[in-house]
C-alpha atoms as a PDB file:
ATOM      1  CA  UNK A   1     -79.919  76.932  91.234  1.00  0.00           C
ATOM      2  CA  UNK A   2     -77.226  76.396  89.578  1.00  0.00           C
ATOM      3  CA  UNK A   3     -74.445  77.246  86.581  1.00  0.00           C
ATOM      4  CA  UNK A   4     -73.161  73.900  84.976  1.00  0.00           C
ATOM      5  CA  UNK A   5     -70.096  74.189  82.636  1.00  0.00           C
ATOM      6  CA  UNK A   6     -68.109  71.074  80.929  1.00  0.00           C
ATOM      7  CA  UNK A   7     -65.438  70.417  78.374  1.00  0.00           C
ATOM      8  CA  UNK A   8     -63.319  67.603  77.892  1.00  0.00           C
ATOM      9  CA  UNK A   9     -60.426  67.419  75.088  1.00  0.00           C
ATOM     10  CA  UNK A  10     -57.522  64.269  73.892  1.00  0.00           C
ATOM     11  CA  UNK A  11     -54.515  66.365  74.224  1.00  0.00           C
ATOM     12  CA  UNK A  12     -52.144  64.712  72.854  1.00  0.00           C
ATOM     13  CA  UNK A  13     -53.261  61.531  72.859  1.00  0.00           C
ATOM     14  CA  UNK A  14     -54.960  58.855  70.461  1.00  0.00           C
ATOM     15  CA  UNK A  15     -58.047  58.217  72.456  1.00  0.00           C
ATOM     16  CA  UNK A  16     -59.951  60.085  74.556  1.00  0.00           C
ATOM     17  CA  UNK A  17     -60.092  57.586  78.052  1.00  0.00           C
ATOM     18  CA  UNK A  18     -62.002  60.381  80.322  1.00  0.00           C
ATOM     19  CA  UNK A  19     -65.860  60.228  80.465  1.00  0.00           C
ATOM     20  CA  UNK A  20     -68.007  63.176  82.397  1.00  0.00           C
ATOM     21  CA  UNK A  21     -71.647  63.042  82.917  1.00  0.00           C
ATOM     22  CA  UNK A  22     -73.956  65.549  84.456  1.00  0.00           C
ATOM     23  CA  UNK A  23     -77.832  64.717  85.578  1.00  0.00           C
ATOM     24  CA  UNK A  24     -79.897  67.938  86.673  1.00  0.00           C
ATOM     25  CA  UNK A  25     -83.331  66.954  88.477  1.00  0.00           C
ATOM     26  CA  UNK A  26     -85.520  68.792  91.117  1.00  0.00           C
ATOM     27  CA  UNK A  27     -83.504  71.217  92.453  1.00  0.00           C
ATOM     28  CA  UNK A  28     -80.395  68.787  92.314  1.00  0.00           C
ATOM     29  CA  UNK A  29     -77.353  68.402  90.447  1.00  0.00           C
ATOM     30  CA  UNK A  30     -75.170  64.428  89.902  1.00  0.00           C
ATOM     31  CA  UNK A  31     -71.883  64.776  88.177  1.00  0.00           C
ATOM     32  CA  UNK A  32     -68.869  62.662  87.640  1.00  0.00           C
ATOM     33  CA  UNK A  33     -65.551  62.483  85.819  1.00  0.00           C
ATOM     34  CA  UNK A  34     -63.836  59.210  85.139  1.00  0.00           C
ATOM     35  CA  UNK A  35     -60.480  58.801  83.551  1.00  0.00           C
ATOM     36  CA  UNK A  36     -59.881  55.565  82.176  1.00  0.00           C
ATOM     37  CA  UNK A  37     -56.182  53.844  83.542  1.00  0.00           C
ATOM     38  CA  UNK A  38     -54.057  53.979  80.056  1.00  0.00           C
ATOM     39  CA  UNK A  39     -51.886  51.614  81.935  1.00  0.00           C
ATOM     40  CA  UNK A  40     -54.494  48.804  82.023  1.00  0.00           C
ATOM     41  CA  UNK A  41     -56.817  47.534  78.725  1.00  0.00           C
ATOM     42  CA  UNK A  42     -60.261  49.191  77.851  1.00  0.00           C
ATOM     43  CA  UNK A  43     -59.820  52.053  79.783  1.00  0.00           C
ATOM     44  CA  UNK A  44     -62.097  54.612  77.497  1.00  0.00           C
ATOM     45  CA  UNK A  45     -64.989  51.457  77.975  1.00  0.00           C
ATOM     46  CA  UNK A  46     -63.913  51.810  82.069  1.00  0.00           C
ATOM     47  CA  UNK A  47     -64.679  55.257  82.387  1.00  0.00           C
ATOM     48  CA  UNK A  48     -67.869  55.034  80.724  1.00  0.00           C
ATOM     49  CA  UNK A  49     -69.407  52.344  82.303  1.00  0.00           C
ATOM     50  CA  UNK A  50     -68.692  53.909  85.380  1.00  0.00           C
ATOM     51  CA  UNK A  51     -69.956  57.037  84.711  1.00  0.00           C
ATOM     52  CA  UNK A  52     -73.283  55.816  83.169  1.00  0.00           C
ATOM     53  CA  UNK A  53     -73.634  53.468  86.069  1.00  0.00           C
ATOM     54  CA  UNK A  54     -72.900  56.510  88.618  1.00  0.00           C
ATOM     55  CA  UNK A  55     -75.729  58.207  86.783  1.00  0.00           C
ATOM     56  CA  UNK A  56     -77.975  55.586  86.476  1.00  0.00           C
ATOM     57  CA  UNK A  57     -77.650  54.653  90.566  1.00  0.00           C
ATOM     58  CA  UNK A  58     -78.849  58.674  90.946  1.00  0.00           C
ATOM     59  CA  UNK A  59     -81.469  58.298  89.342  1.00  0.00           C
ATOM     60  CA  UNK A  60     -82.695  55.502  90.783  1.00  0.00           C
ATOM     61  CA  UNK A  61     -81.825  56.240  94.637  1.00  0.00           C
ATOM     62  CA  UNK A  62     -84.589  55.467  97.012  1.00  0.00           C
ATOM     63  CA  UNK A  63     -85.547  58.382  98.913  1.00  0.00           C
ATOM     64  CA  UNK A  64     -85.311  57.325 102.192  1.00  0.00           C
ATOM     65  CA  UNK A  65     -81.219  56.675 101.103  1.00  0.00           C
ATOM     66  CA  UNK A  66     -79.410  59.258 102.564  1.00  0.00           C
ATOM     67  CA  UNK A  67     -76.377  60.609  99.701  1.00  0.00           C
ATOM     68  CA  UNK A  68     -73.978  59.739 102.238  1.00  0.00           C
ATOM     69  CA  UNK A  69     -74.604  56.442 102.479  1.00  0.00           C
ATOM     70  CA  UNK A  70     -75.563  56.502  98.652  1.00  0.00           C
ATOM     71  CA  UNK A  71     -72.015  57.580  97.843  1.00  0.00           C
ATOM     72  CA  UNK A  72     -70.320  54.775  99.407  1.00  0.00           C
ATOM     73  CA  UNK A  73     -72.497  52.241  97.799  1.00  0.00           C
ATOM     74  CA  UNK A  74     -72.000  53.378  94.444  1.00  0.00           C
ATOM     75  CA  UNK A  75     -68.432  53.354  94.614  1.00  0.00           C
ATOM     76  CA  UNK A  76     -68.609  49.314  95.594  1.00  0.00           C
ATOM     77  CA  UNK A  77     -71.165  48.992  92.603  1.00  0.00           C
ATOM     78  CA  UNK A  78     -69.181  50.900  89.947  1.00  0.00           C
ATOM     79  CA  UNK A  79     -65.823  48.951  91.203  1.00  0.00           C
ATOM     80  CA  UNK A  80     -68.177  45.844  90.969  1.00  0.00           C
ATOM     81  CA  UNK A  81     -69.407  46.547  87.215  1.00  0.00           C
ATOM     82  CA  UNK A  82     -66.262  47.771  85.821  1.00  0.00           C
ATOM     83  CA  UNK A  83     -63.986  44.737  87.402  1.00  0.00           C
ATOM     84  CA  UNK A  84     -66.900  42.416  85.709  1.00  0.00           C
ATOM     85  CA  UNK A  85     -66.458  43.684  82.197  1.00  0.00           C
ATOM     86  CA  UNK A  86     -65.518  40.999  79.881  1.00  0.00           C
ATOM     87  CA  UNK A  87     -64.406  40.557  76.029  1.00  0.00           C
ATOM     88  CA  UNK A  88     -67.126  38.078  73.334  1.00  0.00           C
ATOM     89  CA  UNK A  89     -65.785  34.817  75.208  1.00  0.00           C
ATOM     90  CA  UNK A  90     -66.607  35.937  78.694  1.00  0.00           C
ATOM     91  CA  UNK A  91     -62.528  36.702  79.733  1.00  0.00           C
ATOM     92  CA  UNK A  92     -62.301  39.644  82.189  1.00  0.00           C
ATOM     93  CA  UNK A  93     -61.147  42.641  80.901  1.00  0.00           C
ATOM     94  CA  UNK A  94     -58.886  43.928  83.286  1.00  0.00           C
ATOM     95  CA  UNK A  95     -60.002  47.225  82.739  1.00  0.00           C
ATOM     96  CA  UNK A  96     -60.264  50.481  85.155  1.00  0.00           C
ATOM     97  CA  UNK A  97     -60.517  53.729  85.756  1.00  0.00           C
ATOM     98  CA  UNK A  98     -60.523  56.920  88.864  1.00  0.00           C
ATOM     99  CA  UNK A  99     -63.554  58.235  89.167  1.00  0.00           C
ATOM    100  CA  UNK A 100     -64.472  61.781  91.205  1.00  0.00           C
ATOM    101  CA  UNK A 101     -67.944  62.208  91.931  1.00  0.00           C
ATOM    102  CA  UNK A 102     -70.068  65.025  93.268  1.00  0.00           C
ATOM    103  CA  UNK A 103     -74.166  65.150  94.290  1.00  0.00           C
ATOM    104  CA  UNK A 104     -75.527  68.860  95.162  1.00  0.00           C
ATOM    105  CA  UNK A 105     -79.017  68.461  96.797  1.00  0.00           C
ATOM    106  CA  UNK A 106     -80.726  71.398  98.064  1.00  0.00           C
ATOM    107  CA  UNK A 107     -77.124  73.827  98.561  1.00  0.00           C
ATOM    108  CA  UNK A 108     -75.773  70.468 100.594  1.00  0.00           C
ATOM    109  CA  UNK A 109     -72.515  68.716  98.742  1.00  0.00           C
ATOM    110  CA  UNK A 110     -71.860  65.235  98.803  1.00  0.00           C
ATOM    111  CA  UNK A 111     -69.081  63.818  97.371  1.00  0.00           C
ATOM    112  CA  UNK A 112     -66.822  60.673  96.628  1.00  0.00           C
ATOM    113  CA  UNK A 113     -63.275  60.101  95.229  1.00  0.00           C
ATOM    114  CA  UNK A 114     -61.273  57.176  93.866  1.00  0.00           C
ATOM    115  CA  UNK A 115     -57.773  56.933  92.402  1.00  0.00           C
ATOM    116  CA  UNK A 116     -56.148  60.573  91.890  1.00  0.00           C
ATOM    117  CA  UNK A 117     -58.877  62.822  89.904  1.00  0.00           C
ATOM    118  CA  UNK A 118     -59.836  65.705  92.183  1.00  0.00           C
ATOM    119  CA  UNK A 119     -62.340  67.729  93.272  1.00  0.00           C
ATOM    120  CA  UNK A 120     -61.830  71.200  93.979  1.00  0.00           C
ATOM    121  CA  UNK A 121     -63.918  73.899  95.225  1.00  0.00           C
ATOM    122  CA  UNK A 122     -63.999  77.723  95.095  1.00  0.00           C
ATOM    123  CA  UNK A 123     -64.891  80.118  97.571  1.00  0.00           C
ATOM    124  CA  UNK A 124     -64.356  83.562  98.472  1.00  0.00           C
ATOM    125  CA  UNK A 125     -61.466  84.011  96.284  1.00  0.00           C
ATOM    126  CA  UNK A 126     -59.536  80.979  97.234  1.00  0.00           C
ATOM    127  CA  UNK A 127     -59.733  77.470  96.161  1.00  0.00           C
ATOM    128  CA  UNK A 128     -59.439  74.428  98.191  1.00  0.00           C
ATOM    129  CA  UNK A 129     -59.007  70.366  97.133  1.00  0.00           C
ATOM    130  CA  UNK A 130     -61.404  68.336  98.834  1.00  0.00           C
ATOM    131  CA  UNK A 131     -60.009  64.956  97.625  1.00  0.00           C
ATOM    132  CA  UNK A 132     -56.558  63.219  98.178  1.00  0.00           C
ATOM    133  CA  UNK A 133     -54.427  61.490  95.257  1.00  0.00           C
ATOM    134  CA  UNK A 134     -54.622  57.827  95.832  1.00  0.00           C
ATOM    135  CA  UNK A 135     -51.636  57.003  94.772  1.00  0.00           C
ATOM    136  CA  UNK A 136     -48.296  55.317  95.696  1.00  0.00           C
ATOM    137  CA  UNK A 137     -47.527  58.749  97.702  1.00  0.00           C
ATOM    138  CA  UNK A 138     -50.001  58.648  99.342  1.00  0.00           C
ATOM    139  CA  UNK A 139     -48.854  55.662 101.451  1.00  0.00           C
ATOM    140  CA  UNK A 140     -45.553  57.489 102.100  1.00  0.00           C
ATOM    141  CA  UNK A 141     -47.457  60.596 103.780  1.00  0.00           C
ATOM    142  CA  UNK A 142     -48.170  62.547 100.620  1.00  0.00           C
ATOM    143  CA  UNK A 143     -46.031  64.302  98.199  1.00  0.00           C
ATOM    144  CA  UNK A 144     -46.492  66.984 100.101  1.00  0.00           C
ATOM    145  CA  UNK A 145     -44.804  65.520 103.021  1.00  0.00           C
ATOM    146  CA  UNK A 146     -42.033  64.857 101.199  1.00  0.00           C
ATOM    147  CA  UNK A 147     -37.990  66.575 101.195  1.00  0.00           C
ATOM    148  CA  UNK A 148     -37.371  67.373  97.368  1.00  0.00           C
ATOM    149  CA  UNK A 149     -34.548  64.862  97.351  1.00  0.00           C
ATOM    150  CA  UNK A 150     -37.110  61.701  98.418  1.00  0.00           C
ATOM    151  CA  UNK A 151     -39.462  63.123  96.670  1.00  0.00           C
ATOM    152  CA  UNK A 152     -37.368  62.967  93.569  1.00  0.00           C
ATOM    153  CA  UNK A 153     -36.127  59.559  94.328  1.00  0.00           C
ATOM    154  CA  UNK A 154     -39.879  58.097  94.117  1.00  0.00           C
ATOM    155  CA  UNK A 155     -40.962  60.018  91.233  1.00  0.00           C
ATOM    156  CA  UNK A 156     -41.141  57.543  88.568  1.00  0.00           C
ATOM    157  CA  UNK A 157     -43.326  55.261  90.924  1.00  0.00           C
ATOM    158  CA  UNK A 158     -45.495  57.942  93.021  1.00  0.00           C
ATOM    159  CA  UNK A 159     -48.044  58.712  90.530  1.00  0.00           C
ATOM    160  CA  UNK A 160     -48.854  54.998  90.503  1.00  0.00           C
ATOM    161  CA  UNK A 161     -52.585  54.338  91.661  1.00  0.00           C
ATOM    162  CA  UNK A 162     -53.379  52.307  95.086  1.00  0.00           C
ATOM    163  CA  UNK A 163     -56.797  52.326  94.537  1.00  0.00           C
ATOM    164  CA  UNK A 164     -59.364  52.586  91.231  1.00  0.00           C
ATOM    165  CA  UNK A 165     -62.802  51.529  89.977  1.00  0.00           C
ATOM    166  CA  UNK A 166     -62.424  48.093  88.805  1.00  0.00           C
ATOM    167  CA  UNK A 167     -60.295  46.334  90.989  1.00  0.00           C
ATOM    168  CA  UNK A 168     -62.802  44.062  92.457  1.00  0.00           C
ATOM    169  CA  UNK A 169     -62.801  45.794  96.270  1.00  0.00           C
ATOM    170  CA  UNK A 170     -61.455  48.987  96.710  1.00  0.00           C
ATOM    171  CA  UNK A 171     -58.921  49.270  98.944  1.00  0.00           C
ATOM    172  CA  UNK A 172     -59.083  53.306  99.509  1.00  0.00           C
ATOM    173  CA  UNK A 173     -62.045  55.568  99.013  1.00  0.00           C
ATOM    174  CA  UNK A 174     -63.249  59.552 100.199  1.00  0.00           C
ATOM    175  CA  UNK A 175     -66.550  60.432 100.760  1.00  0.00           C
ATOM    176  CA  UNK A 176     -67.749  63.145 103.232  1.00  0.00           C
ATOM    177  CA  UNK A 177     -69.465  61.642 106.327  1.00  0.00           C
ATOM    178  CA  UNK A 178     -71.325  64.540 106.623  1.00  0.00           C
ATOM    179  CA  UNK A 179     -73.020  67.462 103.890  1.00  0.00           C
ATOM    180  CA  UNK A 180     -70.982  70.061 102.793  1.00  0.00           C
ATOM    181  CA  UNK A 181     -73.210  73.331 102.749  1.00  0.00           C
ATOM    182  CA  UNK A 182     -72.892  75.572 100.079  1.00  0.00           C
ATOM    183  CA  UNK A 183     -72.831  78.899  99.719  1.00  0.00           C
ATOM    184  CA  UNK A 184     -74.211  81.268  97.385  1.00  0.00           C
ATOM    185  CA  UNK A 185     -71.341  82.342  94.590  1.00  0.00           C
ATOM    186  CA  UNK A 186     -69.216  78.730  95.522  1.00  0.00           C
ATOM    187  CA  UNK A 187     -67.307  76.807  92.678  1.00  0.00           C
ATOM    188  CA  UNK A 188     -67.094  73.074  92.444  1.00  0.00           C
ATOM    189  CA  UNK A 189     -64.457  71.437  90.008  1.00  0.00           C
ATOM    190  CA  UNK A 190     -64.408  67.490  89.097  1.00  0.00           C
ATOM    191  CA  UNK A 191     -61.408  67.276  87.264  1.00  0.00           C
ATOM    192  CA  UNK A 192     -59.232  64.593  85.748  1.00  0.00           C
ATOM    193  CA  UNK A 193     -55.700  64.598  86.446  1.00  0.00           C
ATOM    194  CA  UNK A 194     -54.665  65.967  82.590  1.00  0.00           C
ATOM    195  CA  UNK A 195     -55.291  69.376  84.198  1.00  0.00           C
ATOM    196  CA  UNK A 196     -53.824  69.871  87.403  1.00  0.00           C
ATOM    197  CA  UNK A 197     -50.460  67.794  86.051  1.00  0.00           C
ATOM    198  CA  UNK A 198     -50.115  70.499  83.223  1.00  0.00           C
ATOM    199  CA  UNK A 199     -51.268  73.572  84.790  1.00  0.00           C
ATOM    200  CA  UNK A 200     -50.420  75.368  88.178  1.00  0.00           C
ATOM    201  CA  UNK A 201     -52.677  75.414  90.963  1.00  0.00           C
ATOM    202  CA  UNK A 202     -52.535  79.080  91.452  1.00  0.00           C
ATOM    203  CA  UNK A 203     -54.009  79.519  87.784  1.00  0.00           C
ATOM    204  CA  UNK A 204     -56.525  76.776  87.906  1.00  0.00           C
ATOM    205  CA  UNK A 205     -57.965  78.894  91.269  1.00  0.00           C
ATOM    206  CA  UNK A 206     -57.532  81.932  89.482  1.00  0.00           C
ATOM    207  CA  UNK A 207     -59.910  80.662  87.078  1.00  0.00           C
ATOM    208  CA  UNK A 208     -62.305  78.920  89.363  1.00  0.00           C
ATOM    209  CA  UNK A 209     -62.522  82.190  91.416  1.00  0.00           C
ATOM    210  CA  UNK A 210     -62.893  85.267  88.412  1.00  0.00           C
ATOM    211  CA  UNK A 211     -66.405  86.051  87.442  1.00  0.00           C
ATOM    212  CA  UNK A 212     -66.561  84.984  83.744  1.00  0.00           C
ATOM    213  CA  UNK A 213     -68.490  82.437  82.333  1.00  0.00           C
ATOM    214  CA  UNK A 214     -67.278  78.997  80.654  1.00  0.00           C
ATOM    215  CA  UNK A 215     -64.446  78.171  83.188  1.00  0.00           C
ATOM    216  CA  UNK A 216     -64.605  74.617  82.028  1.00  0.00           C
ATOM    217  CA  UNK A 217     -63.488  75.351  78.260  1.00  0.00           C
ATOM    218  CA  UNK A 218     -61.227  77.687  79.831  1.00  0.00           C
ATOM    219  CA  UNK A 219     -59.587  75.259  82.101  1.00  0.00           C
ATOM    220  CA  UNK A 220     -58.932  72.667  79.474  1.00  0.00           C
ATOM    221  CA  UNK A 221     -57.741  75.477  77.278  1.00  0.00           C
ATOM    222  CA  UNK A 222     -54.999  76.415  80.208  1.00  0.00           C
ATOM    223  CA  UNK A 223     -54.083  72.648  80.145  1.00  0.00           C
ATOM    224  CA  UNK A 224     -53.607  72.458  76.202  1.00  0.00           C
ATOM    225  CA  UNK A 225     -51.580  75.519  76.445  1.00  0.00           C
ATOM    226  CA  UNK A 226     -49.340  74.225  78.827  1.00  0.00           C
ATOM    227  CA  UNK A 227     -46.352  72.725  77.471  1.00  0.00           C
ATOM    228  CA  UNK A 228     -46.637  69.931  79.972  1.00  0.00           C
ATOM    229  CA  UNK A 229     -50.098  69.025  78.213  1.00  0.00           C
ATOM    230  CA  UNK A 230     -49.960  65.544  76.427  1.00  0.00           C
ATOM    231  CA  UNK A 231     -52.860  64.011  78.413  1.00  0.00           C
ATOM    232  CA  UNK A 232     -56.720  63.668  78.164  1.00  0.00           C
ATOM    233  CA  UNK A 233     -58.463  66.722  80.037  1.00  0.00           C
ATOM    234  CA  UNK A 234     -62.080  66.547  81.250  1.00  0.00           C
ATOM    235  CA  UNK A 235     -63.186  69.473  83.342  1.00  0.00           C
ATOM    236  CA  UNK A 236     -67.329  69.736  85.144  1.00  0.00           C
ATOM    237  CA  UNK A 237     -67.666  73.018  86.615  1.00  0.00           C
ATOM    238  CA  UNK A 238     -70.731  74.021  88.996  1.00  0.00           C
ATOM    239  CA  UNK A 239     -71.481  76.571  90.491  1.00  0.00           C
ATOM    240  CA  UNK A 240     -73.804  77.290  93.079  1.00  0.00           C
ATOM    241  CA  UNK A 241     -76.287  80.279  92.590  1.00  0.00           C
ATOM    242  CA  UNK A 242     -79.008  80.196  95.554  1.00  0.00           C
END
């Protein structure tokens, strides 16, 4: 049911701080990409426990859990796990990390999103982001939203994160309230934000959209290439067959 690519690559950097993980089971399809905050300690040990603990809350959902309620829960539990992680003599790391999570059951998408890596998805020739950055624009309206000359002026501070896995209650979250359905041929990208900071989104879509195989590789590829790259990359790509 469906066609699962991945790649994830250091760019430029000395240690790889984004973890990905993928669980296929009975007609269903987990994912998540983490990226680990650079800007706080332990951040390749944040994205993994995360990500293992996403995985690990999959596989052990009840079945009378709907996923929507399921993905709201395991946010609070992988912000609870990751804020507890502590060094040999019990001190709190202060570690984090984004996290962008997606659970296909049956052609219905669920998904959840904290801190600014996105998810994406193609269809009919033109991609769409599902998720919003978290981030310090975010509280001013969205970059978006904003003239060039204020956006300028709150560069160096917008890309700062208002919300992440590990802060001990998460202050902003997305999740759909209600199944996504899928159709045959659709694209879903979990992404972290080395990609979509080095390449265009015009070329990521182009990508997403084209009918060859391995767009993950490809996509990190594009973001090595770019001469913006200098960040991890960490790209899941699914796409939905029948």
């Amino acid at each position: 049911m469906y066609e699962v690519s991945t790649s994830s690559v250091p760019g430029s950097r000395e240690e790889q701080q984004d973890s990905f993980r993928v669980r296929e089971s009975e007609g269903a399809v987990a994912a998540i990409v983490c990226d680990g905050m650079g800007g706080l300690s332990n951040g390749a040990l944040a994205s993994k426990t995360a990500a293992d603990k996403f995985i690990e809350l999959c596989s052990g959902k009840a079945p009378d859990v709907s996923w929507t309620d399921f993905t709201v829960s395991a946010a609070r539990a992988l912000d609870e796990c990751v804020y507890k992680l502590s060094d040999s003599r019990g001190a709190r790391l202060r570690a984090g990390t984004t996290a962008a999570a997606a659970v296909i059951d049956g052609g219905a998408l669920f998904w959840l999103s904290v801190g600014d890596s996105r998810i994406y998805i193609a269809r009919g020739g033109e991609i769409q982001r599902l998720t919003r950055d978290h981030n310090y624009f975010l509280t001013l309206g969205g970059a978006r939203a904003l003239t060039r000359e204020r956006y300028e002026a709150e560069a160096r501070r917008g890309d700062a994160l208002i919300s992440f896995i590990g802060m001990g209650g998460i202050d902003v979250m997305d999740a759909n309230s209600s199944p996504l359905a899928l159709m045959p041929g659709d694209t879903l990208l979990l992404t972290s934000d080395g990609l979509y900071k080095a390449a265009r989104e015009e070329a990521i879509g182009r990508i997403l959209c084209d009918s060859l195989p391995d767009k993950a590789p490809r996509l990190t590829y594009l973001a090595e290439s770019s001469h913006k790259s200098s960040d991890n990359t960490t790209c899941v790509v699914i796409k939905y067959v029948a």
